[in-house]
C-alpha atoms as a PDB file:
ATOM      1  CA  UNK A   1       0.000   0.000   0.000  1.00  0.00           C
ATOM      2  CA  UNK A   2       1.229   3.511  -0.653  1.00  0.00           C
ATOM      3  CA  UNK A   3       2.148   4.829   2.517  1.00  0.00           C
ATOM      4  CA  UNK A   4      -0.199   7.938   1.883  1.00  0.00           C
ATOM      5  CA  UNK A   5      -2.948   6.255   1.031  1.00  0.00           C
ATOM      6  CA  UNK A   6      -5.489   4.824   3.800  1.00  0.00           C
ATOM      7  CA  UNK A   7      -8.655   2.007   3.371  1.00  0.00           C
ATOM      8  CA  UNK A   8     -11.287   2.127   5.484  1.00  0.00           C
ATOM      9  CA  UNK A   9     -15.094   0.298   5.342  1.00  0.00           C
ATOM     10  CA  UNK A  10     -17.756   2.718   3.829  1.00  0.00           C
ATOM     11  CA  UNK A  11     -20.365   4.217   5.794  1.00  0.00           C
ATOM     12  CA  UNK A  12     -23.767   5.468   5.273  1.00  0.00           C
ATOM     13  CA  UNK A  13     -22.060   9.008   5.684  1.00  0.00           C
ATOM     14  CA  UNK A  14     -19.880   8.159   2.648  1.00  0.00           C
ATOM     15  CA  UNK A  15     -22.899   7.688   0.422  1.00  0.00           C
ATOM     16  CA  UNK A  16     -22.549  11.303  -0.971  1.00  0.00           C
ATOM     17  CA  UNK A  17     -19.197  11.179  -1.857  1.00  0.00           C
ATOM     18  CA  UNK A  18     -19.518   7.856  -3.688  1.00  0.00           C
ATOM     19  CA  UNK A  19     -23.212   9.333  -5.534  1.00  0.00           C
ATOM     20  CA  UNK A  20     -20.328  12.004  -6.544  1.00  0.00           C
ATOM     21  CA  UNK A  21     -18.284  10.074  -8.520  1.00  0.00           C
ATOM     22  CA  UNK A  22     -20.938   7.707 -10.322  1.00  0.00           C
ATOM     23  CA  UNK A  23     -20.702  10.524 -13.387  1.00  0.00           C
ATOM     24  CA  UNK A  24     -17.327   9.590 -13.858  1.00  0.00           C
ATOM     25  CA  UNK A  25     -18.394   5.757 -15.354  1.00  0.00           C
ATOM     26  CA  UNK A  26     -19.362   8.457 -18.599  1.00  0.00           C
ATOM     27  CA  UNK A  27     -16.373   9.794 -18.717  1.00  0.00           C
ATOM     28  CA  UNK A  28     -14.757   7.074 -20.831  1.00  0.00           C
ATOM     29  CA  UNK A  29     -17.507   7.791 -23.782  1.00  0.00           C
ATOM     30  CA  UNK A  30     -20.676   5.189 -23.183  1.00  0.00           C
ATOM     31  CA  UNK A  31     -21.978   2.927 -26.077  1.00  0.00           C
ATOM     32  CA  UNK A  32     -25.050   5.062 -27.545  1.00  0.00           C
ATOM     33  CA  UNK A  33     -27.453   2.043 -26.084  1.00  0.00           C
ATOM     34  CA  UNK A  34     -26.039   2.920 -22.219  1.00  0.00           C
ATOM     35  CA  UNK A  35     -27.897   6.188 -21.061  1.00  0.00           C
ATOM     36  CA  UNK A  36     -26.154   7.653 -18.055  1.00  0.00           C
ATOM     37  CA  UNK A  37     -28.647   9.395 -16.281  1.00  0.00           C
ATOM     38  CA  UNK A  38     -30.080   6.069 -16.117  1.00  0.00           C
ATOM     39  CA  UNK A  39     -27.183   4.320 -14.533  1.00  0.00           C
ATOM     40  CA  UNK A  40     -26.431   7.417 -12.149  1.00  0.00           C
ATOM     41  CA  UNK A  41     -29.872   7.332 -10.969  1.00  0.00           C
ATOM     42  CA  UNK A  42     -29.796   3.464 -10.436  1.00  0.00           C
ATOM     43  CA  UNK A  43     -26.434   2.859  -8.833  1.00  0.00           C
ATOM     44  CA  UNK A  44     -27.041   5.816  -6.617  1.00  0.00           C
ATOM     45  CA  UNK A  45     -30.443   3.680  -5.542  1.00  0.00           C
ATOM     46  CA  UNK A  46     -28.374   0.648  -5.043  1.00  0.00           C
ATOM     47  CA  UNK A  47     -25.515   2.449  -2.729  1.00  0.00           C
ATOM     48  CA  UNK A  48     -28.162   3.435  -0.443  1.00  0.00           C
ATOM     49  CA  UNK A  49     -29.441   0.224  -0.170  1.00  0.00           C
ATOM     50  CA  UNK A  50     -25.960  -1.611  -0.217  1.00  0.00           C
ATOM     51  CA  UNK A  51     -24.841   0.702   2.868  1.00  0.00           C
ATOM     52  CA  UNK A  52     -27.791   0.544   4.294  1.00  0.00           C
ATOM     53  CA  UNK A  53     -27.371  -3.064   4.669  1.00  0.00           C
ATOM     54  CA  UNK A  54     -23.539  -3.705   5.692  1.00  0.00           C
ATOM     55  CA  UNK A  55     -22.648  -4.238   1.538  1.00  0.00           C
ATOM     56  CA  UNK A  56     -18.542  -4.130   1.815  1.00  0.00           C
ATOM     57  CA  UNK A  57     -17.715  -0.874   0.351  1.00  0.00           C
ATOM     58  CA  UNK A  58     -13.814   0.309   0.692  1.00  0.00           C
ATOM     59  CA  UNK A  59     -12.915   3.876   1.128  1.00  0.00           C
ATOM     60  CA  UNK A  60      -9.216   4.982  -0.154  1.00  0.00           C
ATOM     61  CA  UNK A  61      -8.491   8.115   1.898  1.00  0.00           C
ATOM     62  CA  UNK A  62      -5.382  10.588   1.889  1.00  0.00           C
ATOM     63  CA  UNK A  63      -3.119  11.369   4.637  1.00  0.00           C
ATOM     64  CA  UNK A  64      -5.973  13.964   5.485  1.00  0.00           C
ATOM     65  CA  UNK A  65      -8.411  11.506   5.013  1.00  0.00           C
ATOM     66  CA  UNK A  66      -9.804  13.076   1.987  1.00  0.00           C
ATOM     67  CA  UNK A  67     -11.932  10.331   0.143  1.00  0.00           C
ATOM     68  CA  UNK A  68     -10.660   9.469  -3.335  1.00  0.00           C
ATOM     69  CA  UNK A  69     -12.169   6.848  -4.373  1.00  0.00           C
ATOM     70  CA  UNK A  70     -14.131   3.535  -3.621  1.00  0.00           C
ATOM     71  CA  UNK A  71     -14.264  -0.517  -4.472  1.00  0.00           C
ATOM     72  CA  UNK A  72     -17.590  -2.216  -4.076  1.00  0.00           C
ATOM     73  CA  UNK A  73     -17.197  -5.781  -3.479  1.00  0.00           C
ATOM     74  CA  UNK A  74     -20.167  -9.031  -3.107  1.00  0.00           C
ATOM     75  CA  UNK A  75     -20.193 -12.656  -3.774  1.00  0.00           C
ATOM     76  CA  UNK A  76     -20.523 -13.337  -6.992  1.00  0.00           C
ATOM     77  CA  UNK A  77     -22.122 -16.022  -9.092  1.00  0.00           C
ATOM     78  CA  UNK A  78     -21.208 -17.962 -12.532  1.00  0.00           C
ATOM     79  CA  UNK A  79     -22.851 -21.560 -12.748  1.00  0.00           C
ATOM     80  CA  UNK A  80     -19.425 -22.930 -14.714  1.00  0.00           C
ATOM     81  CA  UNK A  81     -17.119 -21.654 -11.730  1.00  0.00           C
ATOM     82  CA  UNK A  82     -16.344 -24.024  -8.872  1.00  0.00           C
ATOM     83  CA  UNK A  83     -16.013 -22.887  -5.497  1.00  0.00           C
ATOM     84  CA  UNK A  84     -16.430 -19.152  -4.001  1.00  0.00           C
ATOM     85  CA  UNK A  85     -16.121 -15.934  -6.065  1.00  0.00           C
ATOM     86  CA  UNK A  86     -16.014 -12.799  -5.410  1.00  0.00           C
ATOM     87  CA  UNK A  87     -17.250  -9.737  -7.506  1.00  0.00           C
ATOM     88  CA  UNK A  88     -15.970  -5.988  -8.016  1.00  0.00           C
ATOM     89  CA  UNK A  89     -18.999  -3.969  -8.906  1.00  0.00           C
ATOM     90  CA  UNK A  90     -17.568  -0.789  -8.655  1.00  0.00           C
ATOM     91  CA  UNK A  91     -14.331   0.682  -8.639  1.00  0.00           C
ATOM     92  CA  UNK A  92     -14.089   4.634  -8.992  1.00  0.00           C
ATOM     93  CA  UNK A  93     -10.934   6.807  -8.373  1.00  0.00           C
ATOM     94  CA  UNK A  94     -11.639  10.209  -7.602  1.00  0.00           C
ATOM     95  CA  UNK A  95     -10.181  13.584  -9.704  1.00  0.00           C
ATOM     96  CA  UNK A  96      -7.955  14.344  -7.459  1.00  0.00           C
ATOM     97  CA  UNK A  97      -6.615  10.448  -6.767  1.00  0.00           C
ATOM     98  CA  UNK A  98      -6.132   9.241 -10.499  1.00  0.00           C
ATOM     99  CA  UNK A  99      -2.316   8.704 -11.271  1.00  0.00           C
ATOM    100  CA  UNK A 100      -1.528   8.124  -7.532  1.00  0.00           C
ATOM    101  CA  UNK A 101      -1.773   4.312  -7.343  1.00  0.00           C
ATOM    102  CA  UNK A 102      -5.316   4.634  -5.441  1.00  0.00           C
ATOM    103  CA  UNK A 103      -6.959   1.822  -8.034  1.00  0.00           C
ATOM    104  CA  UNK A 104      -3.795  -0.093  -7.112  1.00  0.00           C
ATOM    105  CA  UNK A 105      -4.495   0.071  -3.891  1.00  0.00           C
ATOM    106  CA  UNK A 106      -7.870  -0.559  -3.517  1.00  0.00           C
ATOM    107  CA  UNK A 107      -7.884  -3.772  -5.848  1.00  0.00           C
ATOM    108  CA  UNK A 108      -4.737  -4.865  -3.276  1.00  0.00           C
ATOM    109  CA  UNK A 109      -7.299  -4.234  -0.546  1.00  0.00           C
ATOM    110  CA  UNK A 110     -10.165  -5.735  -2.677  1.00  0.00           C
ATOM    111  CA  UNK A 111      -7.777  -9.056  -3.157  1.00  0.00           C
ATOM    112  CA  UNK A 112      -6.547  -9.472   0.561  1.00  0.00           C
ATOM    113  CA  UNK A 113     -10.053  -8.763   1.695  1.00  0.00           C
ATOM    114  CA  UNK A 114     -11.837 -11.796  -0.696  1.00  0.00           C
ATOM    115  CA  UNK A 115      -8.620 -14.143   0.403  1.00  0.00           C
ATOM    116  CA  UNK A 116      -8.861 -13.472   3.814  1.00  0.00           C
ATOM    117  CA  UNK A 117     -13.057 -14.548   3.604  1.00  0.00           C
ATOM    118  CA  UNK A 118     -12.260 -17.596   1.808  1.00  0.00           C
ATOM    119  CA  UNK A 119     -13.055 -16.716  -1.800  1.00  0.00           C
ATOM    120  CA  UNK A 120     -10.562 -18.178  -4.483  1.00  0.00           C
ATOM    121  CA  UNK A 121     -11.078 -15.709  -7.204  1.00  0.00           C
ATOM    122  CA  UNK A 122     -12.087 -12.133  -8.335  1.00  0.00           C
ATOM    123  CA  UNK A 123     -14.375 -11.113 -11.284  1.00  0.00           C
ATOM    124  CA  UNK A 124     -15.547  -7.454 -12.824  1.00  0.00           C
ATOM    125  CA  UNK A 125     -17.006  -6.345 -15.379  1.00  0.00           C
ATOM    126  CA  UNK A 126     -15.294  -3.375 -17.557  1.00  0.00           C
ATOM    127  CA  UNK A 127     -16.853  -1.174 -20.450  1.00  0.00           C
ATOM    128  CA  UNK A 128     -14.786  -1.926 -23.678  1.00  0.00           C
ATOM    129  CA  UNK A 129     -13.908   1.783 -24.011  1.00  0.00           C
ATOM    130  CA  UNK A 130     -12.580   2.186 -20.385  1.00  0.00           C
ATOM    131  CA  UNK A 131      -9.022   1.249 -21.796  1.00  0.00           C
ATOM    132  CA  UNK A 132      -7.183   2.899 -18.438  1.00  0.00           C
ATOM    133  CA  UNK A 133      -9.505   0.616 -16.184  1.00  0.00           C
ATOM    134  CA  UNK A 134      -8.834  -2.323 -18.502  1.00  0.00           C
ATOM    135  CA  UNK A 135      -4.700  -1.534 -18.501  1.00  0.00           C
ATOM    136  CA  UNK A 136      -4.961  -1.275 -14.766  1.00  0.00           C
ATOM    137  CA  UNK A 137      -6.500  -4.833 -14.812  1.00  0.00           C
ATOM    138  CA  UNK A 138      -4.433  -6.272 -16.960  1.00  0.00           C
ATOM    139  CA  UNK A 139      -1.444  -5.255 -14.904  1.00  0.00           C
ATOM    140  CA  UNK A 140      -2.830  -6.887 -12.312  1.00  0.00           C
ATOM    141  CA  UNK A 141      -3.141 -10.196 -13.918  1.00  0.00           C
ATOM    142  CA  UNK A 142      -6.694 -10.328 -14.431  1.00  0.00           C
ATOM    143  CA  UNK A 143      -7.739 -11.534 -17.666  1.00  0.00           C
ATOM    144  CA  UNK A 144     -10.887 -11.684 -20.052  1.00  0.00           C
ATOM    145  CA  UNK A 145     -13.049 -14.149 -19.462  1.00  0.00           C
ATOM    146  CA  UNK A 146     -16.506 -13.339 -21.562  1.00  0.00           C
ATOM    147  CA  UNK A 147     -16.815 -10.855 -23.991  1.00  0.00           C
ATOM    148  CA  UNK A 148     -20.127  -9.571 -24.337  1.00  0.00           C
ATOM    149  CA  UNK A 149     -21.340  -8.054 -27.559  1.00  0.00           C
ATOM    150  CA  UNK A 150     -24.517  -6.023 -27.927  1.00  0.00           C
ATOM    151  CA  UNK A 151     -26.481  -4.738 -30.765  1.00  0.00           C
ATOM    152  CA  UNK A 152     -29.345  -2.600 -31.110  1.00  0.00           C
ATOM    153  CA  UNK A 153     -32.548  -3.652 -33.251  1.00  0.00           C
ATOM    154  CA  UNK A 154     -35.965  -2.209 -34.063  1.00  0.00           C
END
């Protein structure tokens, strides 16, 4: 862990902070089909009800313990995979934490966190265009699994 970087559990308190940087899954450039008003009104309904009810959200703080950013974890499912999974929903690096080793940091935590509850591997789910996300991954050794393809029709 960077020695300036801290990880704490989410609270409820955090839930404005996190709303905050849900805009930021746009940034990237959406497919047309995706709307995000859509998604940032959704996820912002499902963080209230994941910290509402003890969901294991991570908070990466500064030395100040300035928020800047946030990995979502829960048990995930796949019907092929044997034995426990567990799933990164969200992962979101503040402004002002990008290019500091925060995502780093929190998929370390993320990692040590699923070990440490028994689950013997990680999965996410990454927009095609998010090439910096998908880098970061990469690096870490994750690899692709299923591609999904999408096309609209009338």
């Amino acid at each position: 862990m960077q020695p300036n970087i801290s990880i704490r559990f989410a609270t409820l308190s955090d839930l404005p902070f996190i709303q905050g940087l849900l805009p930021s899954y746009a940034e990237f450039g959406l497919p047309p089909w995706r709307d995000a008003e859509v998604m940032v009104k959704t996820d912002s309904e499902v963080f209230v009800n994941a910290l509402q009810n003890g969901a294991t959200i991570f908070i990466a703080e500064d030395q100040t313990q300035t928020p800047l950013g946030f990995i979502h974890l829960h048990p995930g499912s796949d019907h092929y995979f044997k034995g426990k999974q567990c799933h990164i929903s969200d992962l979101i690096v503040a402004s002002a934490g990008r290019g500091q080793g925060v995502g780093k940091v929190l998929m370390a935590k993320a990692e040590a966190w699923a070990i440490s509850e028994g689950y013997e591997r990680l999965t996410l789910n990454v927009f095609a265009g998010n090439e910096r996300a998908r880098k970061l991954y990469e690096e870490l050794g994750f690899g692709a699994d299923v591609v999904k393809y999408v096309k609209e029709i009338e």
